[in-house]
Structure formats: structure tokens, C-alpha cells
Protein backbone atom coordinates (compact mmCIF):
# COMPACT_ATOMS: atom_id res chain seq x y z
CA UNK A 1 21.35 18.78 -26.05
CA UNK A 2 19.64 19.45 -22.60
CA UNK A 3 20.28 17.01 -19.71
CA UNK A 4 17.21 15.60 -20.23
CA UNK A 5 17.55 14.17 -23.37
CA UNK A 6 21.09 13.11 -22.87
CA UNK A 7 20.58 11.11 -19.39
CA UNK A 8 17.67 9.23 -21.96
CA UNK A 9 20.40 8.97 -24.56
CA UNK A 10 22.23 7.33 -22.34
CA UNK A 11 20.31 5.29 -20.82
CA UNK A 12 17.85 3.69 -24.09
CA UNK A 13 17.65 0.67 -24.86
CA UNK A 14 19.49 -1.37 -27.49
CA UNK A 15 18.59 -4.19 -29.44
CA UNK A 16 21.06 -6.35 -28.28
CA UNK A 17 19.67 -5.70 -24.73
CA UNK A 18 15.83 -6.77 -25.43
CA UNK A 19 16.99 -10.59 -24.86
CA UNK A 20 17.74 -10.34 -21.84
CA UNK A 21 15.10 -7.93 -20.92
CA UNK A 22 12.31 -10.21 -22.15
CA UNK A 23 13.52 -12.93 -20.46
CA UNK A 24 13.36 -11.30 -17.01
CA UNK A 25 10.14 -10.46 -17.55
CA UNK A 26 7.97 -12.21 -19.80
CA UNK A 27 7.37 -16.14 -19.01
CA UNK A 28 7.86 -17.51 -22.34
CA UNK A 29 9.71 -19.70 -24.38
CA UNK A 30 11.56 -23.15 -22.83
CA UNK A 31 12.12 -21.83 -19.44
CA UNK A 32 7.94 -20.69 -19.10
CA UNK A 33 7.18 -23.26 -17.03
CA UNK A 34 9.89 -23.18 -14.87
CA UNK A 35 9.47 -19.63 -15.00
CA UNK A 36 5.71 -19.88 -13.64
CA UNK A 37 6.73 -22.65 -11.30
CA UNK A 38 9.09 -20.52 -9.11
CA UNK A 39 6.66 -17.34 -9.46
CA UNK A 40 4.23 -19.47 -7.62
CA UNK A 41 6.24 -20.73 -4.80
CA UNK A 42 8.04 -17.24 -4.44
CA UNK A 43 4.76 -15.67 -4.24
CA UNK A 44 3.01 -18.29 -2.20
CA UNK A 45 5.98 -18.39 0.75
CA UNK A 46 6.26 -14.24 0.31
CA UNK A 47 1.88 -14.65 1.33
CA UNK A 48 2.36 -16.50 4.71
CA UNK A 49 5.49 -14.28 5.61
CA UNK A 50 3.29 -10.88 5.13
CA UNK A 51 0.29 -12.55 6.77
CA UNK A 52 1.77 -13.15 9.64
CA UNK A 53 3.99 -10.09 9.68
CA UNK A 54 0.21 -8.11 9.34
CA UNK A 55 -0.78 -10.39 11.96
CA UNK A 56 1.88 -10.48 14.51
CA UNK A 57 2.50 -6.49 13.88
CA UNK A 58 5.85 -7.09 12.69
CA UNK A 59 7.65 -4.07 10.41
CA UNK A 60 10.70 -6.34 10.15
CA UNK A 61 8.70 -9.49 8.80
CA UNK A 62 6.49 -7.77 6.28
CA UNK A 63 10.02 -5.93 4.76
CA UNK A 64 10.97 -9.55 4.23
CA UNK A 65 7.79 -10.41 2.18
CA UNK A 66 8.18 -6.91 0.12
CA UNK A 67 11.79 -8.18 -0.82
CA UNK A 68 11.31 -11.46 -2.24
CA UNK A 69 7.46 -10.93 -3.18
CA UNK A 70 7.80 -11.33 -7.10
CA UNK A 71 4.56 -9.85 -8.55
CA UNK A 72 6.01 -6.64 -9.48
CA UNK A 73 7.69 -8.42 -12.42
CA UNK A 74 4.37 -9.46 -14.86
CA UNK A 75 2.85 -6.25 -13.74
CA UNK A 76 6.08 -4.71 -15.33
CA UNK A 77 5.59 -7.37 -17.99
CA UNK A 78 2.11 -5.59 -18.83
CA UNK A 79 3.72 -1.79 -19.40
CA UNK A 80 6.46 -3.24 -21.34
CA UNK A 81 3.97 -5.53 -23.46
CA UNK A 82 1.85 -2.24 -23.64
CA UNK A 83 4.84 -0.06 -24.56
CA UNK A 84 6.28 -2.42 -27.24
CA UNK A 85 2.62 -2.43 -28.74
CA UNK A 86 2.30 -6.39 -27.98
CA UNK A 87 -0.94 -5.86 -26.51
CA UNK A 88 -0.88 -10.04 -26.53
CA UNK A 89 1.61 -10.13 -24.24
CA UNK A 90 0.65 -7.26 -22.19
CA UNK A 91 -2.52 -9.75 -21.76
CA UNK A 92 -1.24 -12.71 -20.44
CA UNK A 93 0.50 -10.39 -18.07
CA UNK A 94 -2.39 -9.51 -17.17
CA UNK A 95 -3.98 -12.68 -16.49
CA UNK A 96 -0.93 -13.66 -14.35
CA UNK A 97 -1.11 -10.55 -12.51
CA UNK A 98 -5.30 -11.57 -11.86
CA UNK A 99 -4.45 -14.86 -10.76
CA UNK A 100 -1.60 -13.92 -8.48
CA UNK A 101 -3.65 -11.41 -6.65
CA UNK A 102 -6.66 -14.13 -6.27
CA UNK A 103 -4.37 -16.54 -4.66
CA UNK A 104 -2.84 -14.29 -2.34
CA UNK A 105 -5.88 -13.15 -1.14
CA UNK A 106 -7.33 -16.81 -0.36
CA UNK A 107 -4.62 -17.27 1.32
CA UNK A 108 -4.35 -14.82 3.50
CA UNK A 109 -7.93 -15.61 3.79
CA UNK A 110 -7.06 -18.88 4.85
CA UNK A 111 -4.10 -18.06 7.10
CA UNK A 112 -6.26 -15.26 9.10
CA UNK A 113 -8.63 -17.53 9.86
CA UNK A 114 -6.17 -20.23 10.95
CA UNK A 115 -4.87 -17.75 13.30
CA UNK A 116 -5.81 -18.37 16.91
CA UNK A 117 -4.62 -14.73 18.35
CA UNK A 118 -7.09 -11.81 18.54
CA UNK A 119 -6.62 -9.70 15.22
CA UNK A 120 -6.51 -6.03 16.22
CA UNK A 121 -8.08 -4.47 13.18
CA UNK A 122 -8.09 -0.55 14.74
CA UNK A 123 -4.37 -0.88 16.36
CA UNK A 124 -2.34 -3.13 14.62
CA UNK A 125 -0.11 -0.62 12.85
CA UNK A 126 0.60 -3.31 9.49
CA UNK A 127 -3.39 -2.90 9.15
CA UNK A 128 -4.05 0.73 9.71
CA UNK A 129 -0.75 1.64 7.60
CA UNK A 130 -2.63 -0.13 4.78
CA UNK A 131 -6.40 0.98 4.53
CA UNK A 132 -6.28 4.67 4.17
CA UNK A 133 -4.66 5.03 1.61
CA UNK A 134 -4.16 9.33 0.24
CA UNK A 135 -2.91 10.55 -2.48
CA UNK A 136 0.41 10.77 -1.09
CA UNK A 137 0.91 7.37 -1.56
CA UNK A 138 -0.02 8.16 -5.24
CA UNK A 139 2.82 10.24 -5.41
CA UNK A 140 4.87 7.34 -4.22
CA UNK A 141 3.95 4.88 -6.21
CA UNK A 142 4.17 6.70 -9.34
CA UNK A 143 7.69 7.78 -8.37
CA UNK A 144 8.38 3.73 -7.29
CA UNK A 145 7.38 2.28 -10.67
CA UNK A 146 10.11 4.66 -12.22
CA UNK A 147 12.88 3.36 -10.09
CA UNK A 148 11.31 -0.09 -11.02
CA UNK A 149 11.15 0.10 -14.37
CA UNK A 150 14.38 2.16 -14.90
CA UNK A 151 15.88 -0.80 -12.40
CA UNK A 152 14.80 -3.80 -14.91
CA UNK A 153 15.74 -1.56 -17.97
CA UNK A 154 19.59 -1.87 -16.60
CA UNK A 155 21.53 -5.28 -15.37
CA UNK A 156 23.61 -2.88 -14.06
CA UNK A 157 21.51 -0.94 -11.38
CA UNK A 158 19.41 -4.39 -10.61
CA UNK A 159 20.60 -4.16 -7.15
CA UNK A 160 18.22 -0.90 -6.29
CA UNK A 161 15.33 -3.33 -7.06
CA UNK A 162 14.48 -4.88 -3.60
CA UNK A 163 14.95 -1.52 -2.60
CA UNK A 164 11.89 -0.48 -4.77
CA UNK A 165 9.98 -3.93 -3.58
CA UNK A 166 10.12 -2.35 -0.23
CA UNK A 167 9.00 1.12 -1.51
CA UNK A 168 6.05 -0.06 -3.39
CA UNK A 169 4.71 -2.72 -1.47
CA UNK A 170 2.22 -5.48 -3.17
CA UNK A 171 1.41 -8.41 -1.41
CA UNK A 172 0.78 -6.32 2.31
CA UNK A 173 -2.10 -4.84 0.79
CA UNK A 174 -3.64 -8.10 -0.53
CA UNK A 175 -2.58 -9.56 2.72
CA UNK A 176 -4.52 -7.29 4.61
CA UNK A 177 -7.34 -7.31 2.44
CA UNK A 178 -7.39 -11.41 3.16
CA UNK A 179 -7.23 -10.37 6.41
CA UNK A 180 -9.93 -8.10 6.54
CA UNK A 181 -12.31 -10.56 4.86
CA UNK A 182 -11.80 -13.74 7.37
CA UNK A 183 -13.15 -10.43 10.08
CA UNK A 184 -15.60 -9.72 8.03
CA UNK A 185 -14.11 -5.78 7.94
CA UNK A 186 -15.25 -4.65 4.47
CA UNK A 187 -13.68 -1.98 5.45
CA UNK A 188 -10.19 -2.73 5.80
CA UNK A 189 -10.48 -5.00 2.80
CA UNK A 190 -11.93 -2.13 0.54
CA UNK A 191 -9.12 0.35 2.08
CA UNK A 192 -6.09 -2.16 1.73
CA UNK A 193 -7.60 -3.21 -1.90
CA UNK A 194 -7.72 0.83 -3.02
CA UNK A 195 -3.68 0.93 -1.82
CA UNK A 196 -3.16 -1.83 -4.11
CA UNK A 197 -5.25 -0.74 -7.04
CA UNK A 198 -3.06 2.68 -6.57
CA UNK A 199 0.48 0.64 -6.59
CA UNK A 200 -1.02 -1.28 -9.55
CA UNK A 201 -2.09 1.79 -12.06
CA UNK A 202 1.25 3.21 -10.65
CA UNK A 203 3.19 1.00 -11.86
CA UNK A 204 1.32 0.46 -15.45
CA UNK A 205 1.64 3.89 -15.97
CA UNK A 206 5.23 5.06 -15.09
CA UNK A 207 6.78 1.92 -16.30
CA UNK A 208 5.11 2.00 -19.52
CA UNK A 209 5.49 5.30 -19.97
CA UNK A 210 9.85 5.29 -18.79
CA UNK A 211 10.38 2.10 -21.27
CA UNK A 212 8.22 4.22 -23.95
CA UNK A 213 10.85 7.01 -23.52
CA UNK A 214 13.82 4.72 -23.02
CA UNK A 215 13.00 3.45 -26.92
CA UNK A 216 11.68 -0.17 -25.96
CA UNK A 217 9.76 -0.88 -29.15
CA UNK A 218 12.50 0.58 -31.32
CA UNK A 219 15.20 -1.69 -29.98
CA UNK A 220 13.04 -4.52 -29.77
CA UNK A 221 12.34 -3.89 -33.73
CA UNK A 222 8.72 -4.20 -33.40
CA UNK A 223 6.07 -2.92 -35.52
CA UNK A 224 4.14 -0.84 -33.29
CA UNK A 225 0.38 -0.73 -33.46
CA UNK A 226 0.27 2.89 -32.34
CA UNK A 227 -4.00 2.91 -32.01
CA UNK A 228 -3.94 0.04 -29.29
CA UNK A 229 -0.87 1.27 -27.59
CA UNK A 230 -2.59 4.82 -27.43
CA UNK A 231 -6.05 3.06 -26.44
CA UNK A 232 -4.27 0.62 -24.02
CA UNK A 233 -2.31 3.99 -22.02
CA UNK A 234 -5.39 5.93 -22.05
CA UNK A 235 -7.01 3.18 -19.93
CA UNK A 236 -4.39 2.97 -17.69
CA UNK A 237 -4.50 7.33 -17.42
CA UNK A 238 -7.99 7.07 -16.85
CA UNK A 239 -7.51 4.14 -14.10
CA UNK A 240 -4.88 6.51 -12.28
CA UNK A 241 -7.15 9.49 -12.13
CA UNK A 242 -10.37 7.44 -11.53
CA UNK A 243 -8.42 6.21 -7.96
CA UNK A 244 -7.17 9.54 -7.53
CA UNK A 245 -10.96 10.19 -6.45
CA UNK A 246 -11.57 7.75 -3.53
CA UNK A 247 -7.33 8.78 -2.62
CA UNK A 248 -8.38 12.52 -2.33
CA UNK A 249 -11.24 11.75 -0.27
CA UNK A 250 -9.65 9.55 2.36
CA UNK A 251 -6.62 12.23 2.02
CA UNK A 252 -9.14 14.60 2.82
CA UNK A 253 -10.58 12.22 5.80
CA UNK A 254 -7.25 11.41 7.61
CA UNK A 255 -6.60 15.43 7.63
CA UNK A 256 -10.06 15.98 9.15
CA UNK A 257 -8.80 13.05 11.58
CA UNK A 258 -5.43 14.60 12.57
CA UNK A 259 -6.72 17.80 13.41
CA UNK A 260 -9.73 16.56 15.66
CA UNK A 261 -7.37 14.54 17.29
CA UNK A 262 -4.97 17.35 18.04
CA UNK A 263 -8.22 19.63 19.09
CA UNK A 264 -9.01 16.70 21.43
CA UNK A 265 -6.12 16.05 22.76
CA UNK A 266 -5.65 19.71 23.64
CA UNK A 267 -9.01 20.37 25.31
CA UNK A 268 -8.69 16.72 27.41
CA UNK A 269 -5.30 17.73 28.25
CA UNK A 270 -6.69 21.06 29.94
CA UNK A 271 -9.82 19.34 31.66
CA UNK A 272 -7.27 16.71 33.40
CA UNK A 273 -4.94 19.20 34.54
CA UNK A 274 -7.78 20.95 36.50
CA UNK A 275 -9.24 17.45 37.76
CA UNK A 276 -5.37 16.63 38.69
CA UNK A 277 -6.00 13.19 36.40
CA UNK A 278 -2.96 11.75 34.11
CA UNK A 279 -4.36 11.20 30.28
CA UNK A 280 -3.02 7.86 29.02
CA UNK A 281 -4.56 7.42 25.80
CA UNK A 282 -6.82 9.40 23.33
CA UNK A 283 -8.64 8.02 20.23
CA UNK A 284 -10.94 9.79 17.73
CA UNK A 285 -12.75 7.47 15.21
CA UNK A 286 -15.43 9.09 13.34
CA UNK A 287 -17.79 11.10 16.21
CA UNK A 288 -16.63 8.45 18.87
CA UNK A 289 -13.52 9.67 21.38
CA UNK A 290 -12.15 7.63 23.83
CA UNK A 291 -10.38 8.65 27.06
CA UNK A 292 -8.16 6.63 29.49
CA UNK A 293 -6.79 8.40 32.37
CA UNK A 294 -5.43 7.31 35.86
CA UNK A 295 -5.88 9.32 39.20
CA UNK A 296 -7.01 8.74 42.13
CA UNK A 297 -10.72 10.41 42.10
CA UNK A 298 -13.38 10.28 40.65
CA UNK A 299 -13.93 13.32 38.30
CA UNK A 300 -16.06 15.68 39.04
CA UNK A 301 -16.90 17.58 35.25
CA UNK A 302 -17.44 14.94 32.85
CA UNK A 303 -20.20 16.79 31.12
CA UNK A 304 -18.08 20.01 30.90
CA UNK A 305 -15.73 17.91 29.20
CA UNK A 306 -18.23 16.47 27.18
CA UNK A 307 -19.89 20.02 26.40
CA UNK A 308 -15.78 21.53 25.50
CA UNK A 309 -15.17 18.61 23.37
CA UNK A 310 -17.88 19.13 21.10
CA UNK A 311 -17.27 22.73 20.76
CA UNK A 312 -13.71 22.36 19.92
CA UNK A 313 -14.47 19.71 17.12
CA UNK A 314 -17.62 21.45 16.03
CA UNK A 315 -20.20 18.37 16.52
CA UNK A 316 -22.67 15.95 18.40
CA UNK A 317 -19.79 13.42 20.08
CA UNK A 318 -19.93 10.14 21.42
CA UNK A 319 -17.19 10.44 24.83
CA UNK A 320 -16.86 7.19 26.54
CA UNK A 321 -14.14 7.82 29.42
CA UNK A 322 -12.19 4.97 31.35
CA UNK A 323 -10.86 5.67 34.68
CA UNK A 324 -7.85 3.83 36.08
CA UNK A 325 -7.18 3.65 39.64
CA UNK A 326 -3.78 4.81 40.90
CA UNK A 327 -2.79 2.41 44.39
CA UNK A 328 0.20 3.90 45.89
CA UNK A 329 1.99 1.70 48.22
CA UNK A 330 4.74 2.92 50.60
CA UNK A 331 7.40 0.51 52.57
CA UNK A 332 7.45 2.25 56.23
């Protein structure tokens, strides 16, 4: 027996662990209200924490909302309905996943335009983290939704699951796409939407594929209907590779980015050395570049800059250049 197959041996599931393991998961039974009744107010405080960890530009903050965030748990509730072949209860997953996104979403809304600060859509790094989304993050996810499932398959490595919260974040992306909409940034919303969509198929797919592998139907005893299982995974394969389109585009996008902005930063570095200016900032979006630099002159080549810009990156530009005054003051 290879390694493979005896880490799965070890690690499959038994019947007497399927209690347990449905009742972390699926909101049935006596405790189903109660069940839905703290997955609302868990999800509802975890909204305003990320929205105004997007909002304020706070790392710490949104970690907080990742952690105790608890819509992972019916999206894991769909693979393992869809695993077991209980395509019924991989359904009203479903449906609780659909209106958990909604109302995160509104209320971000909501809270965004509540907000009485200046949202910084191009800067704030919890924004632009969140709407270009590559297929990197693929990679990621797919490799988070393992950990996740493998994590609710065993009581006894639960504690690696806020851990996995963190690495596959959920509500941020909704956030932000809340966000986006009070601005009216499509944009950002349609960006921060396509991370979450990724995350989402992610998960489907390497949960229900681990607690397929891990035995789930057998221990549960279940008669599987293997056509709608099959039917139900080859939607969720075809969801991953029909993101995986949009992902290698904007993967392809943020590359182009990264290199024009090391091109640019190179060839304004070399024009402000010869007008003896200091470069502050440098920002390429799109065929618009943006230069702040301090001295104390005026400079004296803006169109050569302008004319060795565009031949480093190869196109028509846009060059808008701020000059800051340097004032140097001397006690006698």
C-alpha cells in the first residue's frame, strides 16, 4: 500500500462519525433554528467588522471578520450534500449560501454609504487586494478548501480551521463588492465578486471531491444516486474552469501592470537624476502615469520624458506630473 492510500485509510470516515459531522454542518433537525439563528448574527456582526476593516484599511480588523465569518460551513454543507449524493440537501445549502451572500452585500451596501470618510477605491490596500483577482488565487483556494474540508472531516484537527477562514477569505470580497456599489465602481464590485465566485467553486470542488475520497457516502450508508452526483460535480468542474477565464486574463493584466511600472519607474528615475528632482511616487493605471517629485526647479524636459516614457512602455501615454516645492530653512 502506497502512502497515498494509507494517509486516506487513515483518515476515512466512519459511520459512527457522520453524526457529528452532519450536525456541524447541515442545519437540520431540533437545533435548525437555533442553528440558523446564530449563523445570522455571526454573519451579520462578521459584515460590519470587514466593512469597516475595508474601509478604515485595517489588515488586523478584516483577519477578525475572516475568523469568526461562518459562511464557509453551508458552502461545505453543499460538497458534502453533493458528495453523499443528497442533492436535497446540497440545495438548501445552497439557498443558505444565496441568501447569506445577498445580505452581506446590502449591508455593506448600507454601511459604505453610512460612512462619512472619503473611500479610497485606487489606494486602499483591503480594496485593491480584492478586485484583481489571478489565477494564483485559484491555486489558493483550491488548496484552502482541502485544509477546510479535511479540517471539518476531523474533531481532532478543528483547531487549523480559523486558520483556513483566514486563508480563504469570504465575506472581504462581498464586503468590498458592497462597497464598490454604494461608489458606484462596477468595477471593484465585478473584481471583488470574481474573487469570491473563485473561493466559492474552490471550495465546492475540493471539498466535495476530499469527502468523496475520504468515503463520506459509504459511512453515512447512503444510497448514492451516482448520475446526479456525477451531473452535480461536472457543474461545479465546469464553474472552476469557466472563472479560470476572466482569472487568466486579469493574471495576464496585473503582469502587463508590474512590468510597465518597473519600465516607468526606471526611465523617471533616470530623467530626475539629470533634472536633480527627488521622485516620490509613481502610478501606472491603464495608459495614465502619474509623477510626484520634489525639487526646487522647475524642470526643464518634460516632453523628453514624455517622448522616453512612451518608448519604454511601447504606447500613446497620458503623463500628468506634480511638482512639489522643496523650502529649506536654515537657523543662522
Amino acid at each position: 500500500m502506497g502512502l497515498f492510500q494509507t494517509v486516506v485509510q487513515d483518515n476515512k470516515f466512519r459511520p459512527e462519525d457522520i453524526p457529528a459531522f452532519e450536525q456541524k454542518l447541515f442545519f437540520e433537525g431540533k437545533k435548525r433554528r437555533l442553528s440558523i439563528e446564530r449563523f445570522v448574527i455571526l454573519l451579520f456582526l462578521a459584515t460590519i467588522i470587514a466593512t469597516y476593516g475595508v474601509l478604515g484599511d485595517s489588515t488586523a480588523t478584516v483577519i477578525g471578520a475572516m475568523i469568526i465569518a461562518p459562511l464557509m460551513t453551508p458552502i461545505m454543507a453543499t460538497a458534502a450534500g453533493v458528495a453523499m449524493g443528497r442533492l436535497d440537501r446540497a440545495v438548501r445549502a445552497l439557498l443558505t449560501v444565496g441568501a447569506g451572500v445577498a445580505g452581506v452585500i446590502a449591508l455593506s451596501w448600507l454601511l459604505a454609504n453610512l460612512f462619512s470618510g472619503v473611500i479610497a477605491y485606487d489606494s486602499n490596500a483591503q480594496i485593491v487586494a480584492r478586485v484583481s483577482p489571478r489565477l494564483l488565487d485559484l491555486i489558493v483556494a483550491l488548496a484552502s478548501g482541502l485544509a477546510g474540508a479535511f479540517a471539518m472531516s476531523r474533531d481532532d484537527v478543528a483547531d487549523s480551521l480559523p486558520g483556513v477562514a483566514i486563508s480563504i477569505s469570504l465575506v472581504p470580497p462581498l464586503c468590498v463588492v458592497g462597497i464598490g456599489l454604494a461608489g458606484g465602481r462596477w468595477d471593484v464590485a465585478q473584481g471583488a465578486l470574481l474573487l469570491f465566485v473563485t473561493n466559492f467553486f474552490s471550495i465546492l470542488l475540493a471539498g466535495g471531491a476530499l469527502f468523496s475520497l475520504l468515503g463520506l457516502s459509504r459511512a453515512a450508508t447512503v444510497e448514492i444516486r451516482g448520475p446526479a452526483r456525477r451531473r452535480a460535480f461536472w457543474l461545479i468542474l465546469l464553474g472552476v474552469f469557466l472563472i479560470m477565464i476572466p482569472l487568466g486574463l486579469t493574471s495576464r493584466q496585473v503582469a502587463r501592470d508590474t512590468w510597465a511600472q518597473l519600465l516607468a519607474n526606471q526611465t523617471i528615475e533616470a530623467w530626475a537624476r539629470e533634472e536633480t528632482l527627488d521622485v516620490r511616487d509613481v502610478t501606472v493605471h491603464k495608459d495614465v502615469v502619474t509623477i510626484l517629485v520634489v525639487g526646487q526647479r522647475e524642470p526643464g524636459s518634460f516632453q523628453e520624458l514624455v517622448s522616453d516614457l512612451e518608448t519604454a512602455l511601447g504606447r500613446p501615454l497620458t503623463v500628468n506630473l506634480e511638482l512639489a516645492p522643496i523650502r529649506l530653512y536654515k537657523n543662522p
